[in-house]
C-alpha atoms as a PDB file:
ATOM      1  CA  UNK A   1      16.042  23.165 -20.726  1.00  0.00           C
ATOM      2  CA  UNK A   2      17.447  26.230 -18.723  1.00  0.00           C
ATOM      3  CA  UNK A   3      18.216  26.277 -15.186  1.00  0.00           C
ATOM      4  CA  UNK A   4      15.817  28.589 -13.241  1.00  0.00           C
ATOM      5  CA  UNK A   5      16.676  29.781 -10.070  1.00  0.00           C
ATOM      6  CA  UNK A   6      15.918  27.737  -7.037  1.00  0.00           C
ATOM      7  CA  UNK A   7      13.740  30.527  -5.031  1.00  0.00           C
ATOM      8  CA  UNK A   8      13.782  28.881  -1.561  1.00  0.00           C
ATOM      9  CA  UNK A   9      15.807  30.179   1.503  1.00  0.00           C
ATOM     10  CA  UNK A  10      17.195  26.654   2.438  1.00  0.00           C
ATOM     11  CA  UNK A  11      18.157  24.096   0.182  1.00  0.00           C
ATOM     12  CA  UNK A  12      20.258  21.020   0.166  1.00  0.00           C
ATOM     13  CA  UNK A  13      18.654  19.599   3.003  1.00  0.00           C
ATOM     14  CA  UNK A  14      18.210  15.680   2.548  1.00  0.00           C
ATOM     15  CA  UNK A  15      15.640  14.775  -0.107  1.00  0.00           C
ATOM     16  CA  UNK A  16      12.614  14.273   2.012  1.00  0.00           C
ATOM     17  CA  UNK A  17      13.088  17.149   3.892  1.00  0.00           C
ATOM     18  CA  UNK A  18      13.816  19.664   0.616  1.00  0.00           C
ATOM     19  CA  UNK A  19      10.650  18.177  -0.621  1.00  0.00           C
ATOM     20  CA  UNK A  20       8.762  19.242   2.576  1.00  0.00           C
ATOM     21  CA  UNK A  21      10.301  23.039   1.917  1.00  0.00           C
ATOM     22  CA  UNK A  22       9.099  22.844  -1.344  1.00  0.00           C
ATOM     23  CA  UNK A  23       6.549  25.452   0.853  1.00  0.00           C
ATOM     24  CA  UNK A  24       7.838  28.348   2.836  1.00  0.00           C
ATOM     25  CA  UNK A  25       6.771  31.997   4.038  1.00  0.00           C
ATOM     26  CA  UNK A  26       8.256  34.996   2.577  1.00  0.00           C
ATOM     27  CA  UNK A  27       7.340  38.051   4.374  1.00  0.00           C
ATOM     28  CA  UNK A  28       4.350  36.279   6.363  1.00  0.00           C
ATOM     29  CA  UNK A  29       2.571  34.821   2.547  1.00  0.00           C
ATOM     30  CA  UNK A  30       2.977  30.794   1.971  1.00  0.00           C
ATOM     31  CA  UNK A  31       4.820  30.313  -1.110  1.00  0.00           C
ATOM     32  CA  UNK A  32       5.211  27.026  -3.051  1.00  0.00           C
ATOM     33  CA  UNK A  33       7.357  26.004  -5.479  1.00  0.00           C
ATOM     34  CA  UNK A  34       5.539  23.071  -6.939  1.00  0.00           C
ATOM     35  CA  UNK A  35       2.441  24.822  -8.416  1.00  0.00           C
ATOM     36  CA  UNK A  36       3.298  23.771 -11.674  1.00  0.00           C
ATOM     37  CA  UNK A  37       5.476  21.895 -13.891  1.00  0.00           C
ATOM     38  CA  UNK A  38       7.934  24.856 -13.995  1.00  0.00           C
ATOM     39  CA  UNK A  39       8.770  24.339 -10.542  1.00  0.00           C
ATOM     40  CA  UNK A  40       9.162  20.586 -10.397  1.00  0.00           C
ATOM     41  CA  UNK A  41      11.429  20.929 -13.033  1.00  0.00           C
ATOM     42  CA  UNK A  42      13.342  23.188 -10.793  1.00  0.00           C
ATOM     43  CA  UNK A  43      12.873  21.038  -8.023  1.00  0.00           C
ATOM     44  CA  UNK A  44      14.249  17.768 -10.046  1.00  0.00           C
ATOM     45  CA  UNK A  45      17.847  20.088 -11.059  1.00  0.00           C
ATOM     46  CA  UNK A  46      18.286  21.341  -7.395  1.00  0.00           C
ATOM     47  CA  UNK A  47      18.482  17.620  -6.334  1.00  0.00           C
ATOM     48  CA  UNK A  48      20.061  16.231  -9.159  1.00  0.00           C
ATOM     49  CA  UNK A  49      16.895  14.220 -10.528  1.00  0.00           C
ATOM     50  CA  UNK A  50      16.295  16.221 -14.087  1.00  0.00           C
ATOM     51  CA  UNK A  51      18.738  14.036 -16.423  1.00  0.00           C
ATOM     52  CA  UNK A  52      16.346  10.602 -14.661  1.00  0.00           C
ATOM     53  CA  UNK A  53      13.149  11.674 -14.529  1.00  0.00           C
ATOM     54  CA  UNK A  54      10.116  13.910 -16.219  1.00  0.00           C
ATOM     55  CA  UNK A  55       8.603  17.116 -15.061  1.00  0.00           C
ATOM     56  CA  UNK A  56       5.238  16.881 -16.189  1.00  0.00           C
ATOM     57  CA  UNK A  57       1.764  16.622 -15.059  1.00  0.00           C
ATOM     58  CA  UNK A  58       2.014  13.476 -13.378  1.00  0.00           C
ATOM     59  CA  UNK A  59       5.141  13.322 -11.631  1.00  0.00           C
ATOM     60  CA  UNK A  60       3.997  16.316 -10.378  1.00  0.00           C
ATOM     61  CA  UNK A  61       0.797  14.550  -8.985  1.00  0.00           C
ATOM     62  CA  UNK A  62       2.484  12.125  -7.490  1.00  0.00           C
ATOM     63  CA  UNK A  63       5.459  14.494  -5.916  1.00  0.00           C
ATOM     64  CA  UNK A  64       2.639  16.372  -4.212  1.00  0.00           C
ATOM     65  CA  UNK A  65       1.279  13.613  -2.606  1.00  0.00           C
ATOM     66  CA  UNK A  66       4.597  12.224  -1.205  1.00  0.00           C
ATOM     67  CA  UNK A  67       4.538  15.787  -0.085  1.00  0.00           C
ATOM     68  CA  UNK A  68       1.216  15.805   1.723  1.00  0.00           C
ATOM     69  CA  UNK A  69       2.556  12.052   3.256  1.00  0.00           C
ATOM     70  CA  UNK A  70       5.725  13.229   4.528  1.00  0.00           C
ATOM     71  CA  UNK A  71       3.958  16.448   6.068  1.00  0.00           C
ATOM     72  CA  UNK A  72       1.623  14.019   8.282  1.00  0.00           C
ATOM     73  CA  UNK A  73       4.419  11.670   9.203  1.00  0.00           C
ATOM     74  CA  UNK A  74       6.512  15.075  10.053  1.00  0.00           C
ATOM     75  CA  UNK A  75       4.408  17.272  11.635  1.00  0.00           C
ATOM     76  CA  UNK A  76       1.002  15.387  12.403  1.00  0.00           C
ATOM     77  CA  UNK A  77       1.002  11.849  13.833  1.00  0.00           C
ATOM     78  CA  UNK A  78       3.214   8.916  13.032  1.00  0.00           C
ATOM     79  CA  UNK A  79       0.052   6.860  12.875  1.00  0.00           C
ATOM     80  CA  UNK A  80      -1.686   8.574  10.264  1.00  0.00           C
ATOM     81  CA  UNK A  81       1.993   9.662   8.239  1.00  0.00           C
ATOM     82  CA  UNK A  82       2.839   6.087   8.080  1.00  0.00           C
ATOM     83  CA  UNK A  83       0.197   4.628   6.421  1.00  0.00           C
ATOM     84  CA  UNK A  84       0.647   8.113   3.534  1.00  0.00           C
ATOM     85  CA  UNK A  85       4.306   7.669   3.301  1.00  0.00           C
ATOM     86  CA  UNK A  86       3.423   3.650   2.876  1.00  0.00           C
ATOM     87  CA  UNK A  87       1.299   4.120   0.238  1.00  0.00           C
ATOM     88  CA  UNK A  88       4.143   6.491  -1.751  1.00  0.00           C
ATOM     89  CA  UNK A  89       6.794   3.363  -1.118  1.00  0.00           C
ATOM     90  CA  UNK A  90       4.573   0.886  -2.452  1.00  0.00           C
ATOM     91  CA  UNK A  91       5.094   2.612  -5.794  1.00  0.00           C
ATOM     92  CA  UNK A  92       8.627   1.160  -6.101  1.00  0.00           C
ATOM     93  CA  UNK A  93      11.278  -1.128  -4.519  1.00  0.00           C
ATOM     94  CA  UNK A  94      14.690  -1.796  -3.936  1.00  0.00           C
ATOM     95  CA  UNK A  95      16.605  -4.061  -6.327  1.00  0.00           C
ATOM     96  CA  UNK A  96      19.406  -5.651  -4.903  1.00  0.00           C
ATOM     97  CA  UNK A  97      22.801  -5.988  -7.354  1.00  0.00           C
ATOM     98  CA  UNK A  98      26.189  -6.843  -7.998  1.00  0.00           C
ATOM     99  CA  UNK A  99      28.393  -5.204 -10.707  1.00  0.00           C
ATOM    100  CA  UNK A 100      31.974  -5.252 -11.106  1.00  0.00           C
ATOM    101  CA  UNK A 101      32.182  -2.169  -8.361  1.00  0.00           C
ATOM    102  CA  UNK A 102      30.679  -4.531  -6.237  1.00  0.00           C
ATOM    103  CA  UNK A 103      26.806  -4.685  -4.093  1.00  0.00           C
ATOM    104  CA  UNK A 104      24.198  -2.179  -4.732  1.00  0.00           C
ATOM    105  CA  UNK A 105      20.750  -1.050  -4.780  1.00  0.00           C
ATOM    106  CA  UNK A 106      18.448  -0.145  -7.799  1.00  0.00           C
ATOM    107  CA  UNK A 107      15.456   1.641  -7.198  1.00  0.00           C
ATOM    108  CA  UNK A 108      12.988   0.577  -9.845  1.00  0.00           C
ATOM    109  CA  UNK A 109       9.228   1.786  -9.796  1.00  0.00           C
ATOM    110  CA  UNK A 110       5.911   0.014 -12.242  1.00  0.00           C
ATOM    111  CA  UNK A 111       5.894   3.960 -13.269  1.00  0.00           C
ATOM    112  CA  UNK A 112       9.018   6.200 -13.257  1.00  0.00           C
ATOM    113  CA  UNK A 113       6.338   9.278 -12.560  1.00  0.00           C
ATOM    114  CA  UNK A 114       6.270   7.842  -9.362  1.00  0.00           C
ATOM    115  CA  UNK A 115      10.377   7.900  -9.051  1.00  0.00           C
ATOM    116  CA  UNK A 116      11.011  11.189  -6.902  1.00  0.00           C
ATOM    117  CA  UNK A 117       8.197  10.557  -4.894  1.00  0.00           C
ATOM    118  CA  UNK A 118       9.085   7.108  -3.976  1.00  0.00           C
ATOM    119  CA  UNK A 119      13.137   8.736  -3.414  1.00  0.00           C
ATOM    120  CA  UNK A 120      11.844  11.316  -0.737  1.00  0.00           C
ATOM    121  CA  UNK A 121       9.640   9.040   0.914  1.00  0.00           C
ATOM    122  CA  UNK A 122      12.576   6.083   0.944  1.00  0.00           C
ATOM    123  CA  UNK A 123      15.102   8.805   1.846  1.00  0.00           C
ATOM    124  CA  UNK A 124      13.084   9.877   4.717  1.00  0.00           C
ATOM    125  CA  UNK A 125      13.070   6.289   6.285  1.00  0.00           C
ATOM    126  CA  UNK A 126      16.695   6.784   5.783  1.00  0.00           C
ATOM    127  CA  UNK A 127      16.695   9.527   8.144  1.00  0.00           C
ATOM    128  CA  UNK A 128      14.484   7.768  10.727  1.00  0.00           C
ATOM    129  CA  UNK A 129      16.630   4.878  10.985  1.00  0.00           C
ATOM    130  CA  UNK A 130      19.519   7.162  11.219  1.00  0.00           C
ATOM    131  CA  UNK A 131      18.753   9.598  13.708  1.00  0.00           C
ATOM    132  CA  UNK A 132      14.773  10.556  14.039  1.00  0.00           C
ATOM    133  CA  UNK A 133      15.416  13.145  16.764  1.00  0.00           C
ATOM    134  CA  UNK A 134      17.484  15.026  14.684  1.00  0.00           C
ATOM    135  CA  UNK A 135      14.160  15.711  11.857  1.00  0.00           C
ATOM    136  CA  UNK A 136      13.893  18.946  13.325  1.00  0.00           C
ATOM    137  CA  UNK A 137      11.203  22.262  12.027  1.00  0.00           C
ATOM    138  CA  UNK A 138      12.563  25.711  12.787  1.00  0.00           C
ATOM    139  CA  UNK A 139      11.980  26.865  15.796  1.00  0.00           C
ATOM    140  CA  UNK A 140      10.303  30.557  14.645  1.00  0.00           C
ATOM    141  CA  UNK A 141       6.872  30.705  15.010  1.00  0.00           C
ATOM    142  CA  UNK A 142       6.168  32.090  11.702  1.00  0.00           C
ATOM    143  CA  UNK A 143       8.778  28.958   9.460  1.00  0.00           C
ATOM    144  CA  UNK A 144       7.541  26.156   8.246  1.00  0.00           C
ATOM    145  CA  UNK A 145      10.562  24.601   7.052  1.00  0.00           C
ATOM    146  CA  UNK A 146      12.540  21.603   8.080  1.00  0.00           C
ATOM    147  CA  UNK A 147      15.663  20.393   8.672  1.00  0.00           C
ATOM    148  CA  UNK A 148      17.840  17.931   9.403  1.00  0.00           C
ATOM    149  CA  UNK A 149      19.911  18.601  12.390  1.00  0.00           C
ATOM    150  CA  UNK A 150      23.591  17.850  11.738  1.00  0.00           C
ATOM    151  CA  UNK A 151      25.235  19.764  14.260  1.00  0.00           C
ATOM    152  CA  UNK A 152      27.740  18.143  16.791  1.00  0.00           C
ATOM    153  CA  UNK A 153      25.461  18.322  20.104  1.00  0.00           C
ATOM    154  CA  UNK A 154      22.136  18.399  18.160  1.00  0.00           C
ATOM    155  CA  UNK A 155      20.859  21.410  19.381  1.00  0.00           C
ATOM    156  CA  UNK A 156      20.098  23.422  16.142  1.00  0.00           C
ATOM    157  CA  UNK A 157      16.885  25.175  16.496  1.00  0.00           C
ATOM    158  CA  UNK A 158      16.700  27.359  13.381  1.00  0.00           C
ATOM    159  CA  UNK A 159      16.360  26.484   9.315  1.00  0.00           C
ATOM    160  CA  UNK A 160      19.182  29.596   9.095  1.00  0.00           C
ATOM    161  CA  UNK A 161      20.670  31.270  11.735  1.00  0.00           C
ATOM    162  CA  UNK A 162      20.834  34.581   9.279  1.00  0.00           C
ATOM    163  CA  UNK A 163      17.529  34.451   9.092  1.00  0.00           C
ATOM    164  CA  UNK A 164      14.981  32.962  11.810  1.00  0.00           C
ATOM    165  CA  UNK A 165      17.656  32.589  14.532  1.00  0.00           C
ATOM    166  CA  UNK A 166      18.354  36.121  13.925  1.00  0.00           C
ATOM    167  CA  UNK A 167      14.926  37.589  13.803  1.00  0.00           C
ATOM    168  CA  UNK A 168      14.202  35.484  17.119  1.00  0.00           C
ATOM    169  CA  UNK A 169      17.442  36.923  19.010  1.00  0.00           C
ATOM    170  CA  UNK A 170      16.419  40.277  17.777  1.00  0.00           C
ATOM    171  CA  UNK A 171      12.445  40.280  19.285  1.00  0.00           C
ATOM    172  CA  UNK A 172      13.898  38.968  22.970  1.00  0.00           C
ATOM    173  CA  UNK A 173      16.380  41.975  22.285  1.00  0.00           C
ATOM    174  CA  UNK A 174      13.384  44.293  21.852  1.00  0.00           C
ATOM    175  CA  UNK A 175      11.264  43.095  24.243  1.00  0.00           C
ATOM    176  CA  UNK A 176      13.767  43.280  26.915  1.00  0.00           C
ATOM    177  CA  UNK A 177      14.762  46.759  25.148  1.00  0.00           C
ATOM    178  CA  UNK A 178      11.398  47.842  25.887  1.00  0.00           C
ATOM    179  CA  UNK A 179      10.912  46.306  29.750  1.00  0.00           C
ATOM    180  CA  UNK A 180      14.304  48.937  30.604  1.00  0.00           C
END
């Protein structure tokens, strides 16, 4: 398969979160990069998931609705995200084991389709347990992505700093501009 270009302004965030910007605004229109099979599979290579699991019809299914869980546990209430992100994780389990490395985990899942769902939605109770303050959307009005704030003091308030952070220091520069 070739590798087509990952489209989205931020990537690399941790796996729940670069599911969640799966969906970003370019130039004030919501684009999404899982509307199809082509972009899951695009998805899957940008986090390392394409040589363990399928980019097909289902996966994609599922992928959307870890999406539309980790969106309500994100940005709506925890009440109803829990119970959404709860019903992605009861699609797999951890498998304690011991190799000659030494202790690990397995992930194993009754249907791989349901694998990089069941990863972003494990991975994001990875980040609550970590630091859930630090789960962070961008700060412009007009971004919908997410973040997760690694900075020293915690204070990051933009996806990019090139971009949104930029665009908001230049509109208090105008409207001060224009108050002279």
């Amino acid at each position: 398969m070739s590798a087509a270009r990952d489209p989205r302004p931020l990537t690399g965030e941790p796996l729940a979160l670069d599911l969640l910007n799966t969906r970003w605004n370019r130039e004030g229109v919501l684009q999404d990069l899982l509307t199809g099979t082509d972009g899951l599979a695009v998805w899957l290579a940008s986090n390392a998931l394409d040589d363990r699991f399928t980019a097909d019809a289902t996966t994609l299914r599922h992928l959307l609705r870890a999406r539309d869980a980790l969106k309500k546990a994100v940005d709506g209430s925890m009440e109803e995200g829990a119970e959404a992100v709860d019903a992605v994780l009861a699609h797999g389990r951890i498998r304690a084991t011991l190799t000659p490395e030494g202790p690990g985990e397995l992930p194993e899942f009754a249907d791989p389709a349901w694998g990089p769902a069941w990863l972003a939605a494990r991975n994001y109770l990875e980040l609550l347990a970590t630091a859930p303050d630090r789960i962070r959307g961008c700060a412009h009005d007009a971004c919908v992505l997410h973040f997760f704030d690694t900075s020293r003091n915690g204070t990051r308030r933009w996806c990019s700093m090139a971009a949104c952070g930029n665009r908001a220091k230049a509109s208090r520069h105008y409207a001060r501009s224009k108050e002279s």
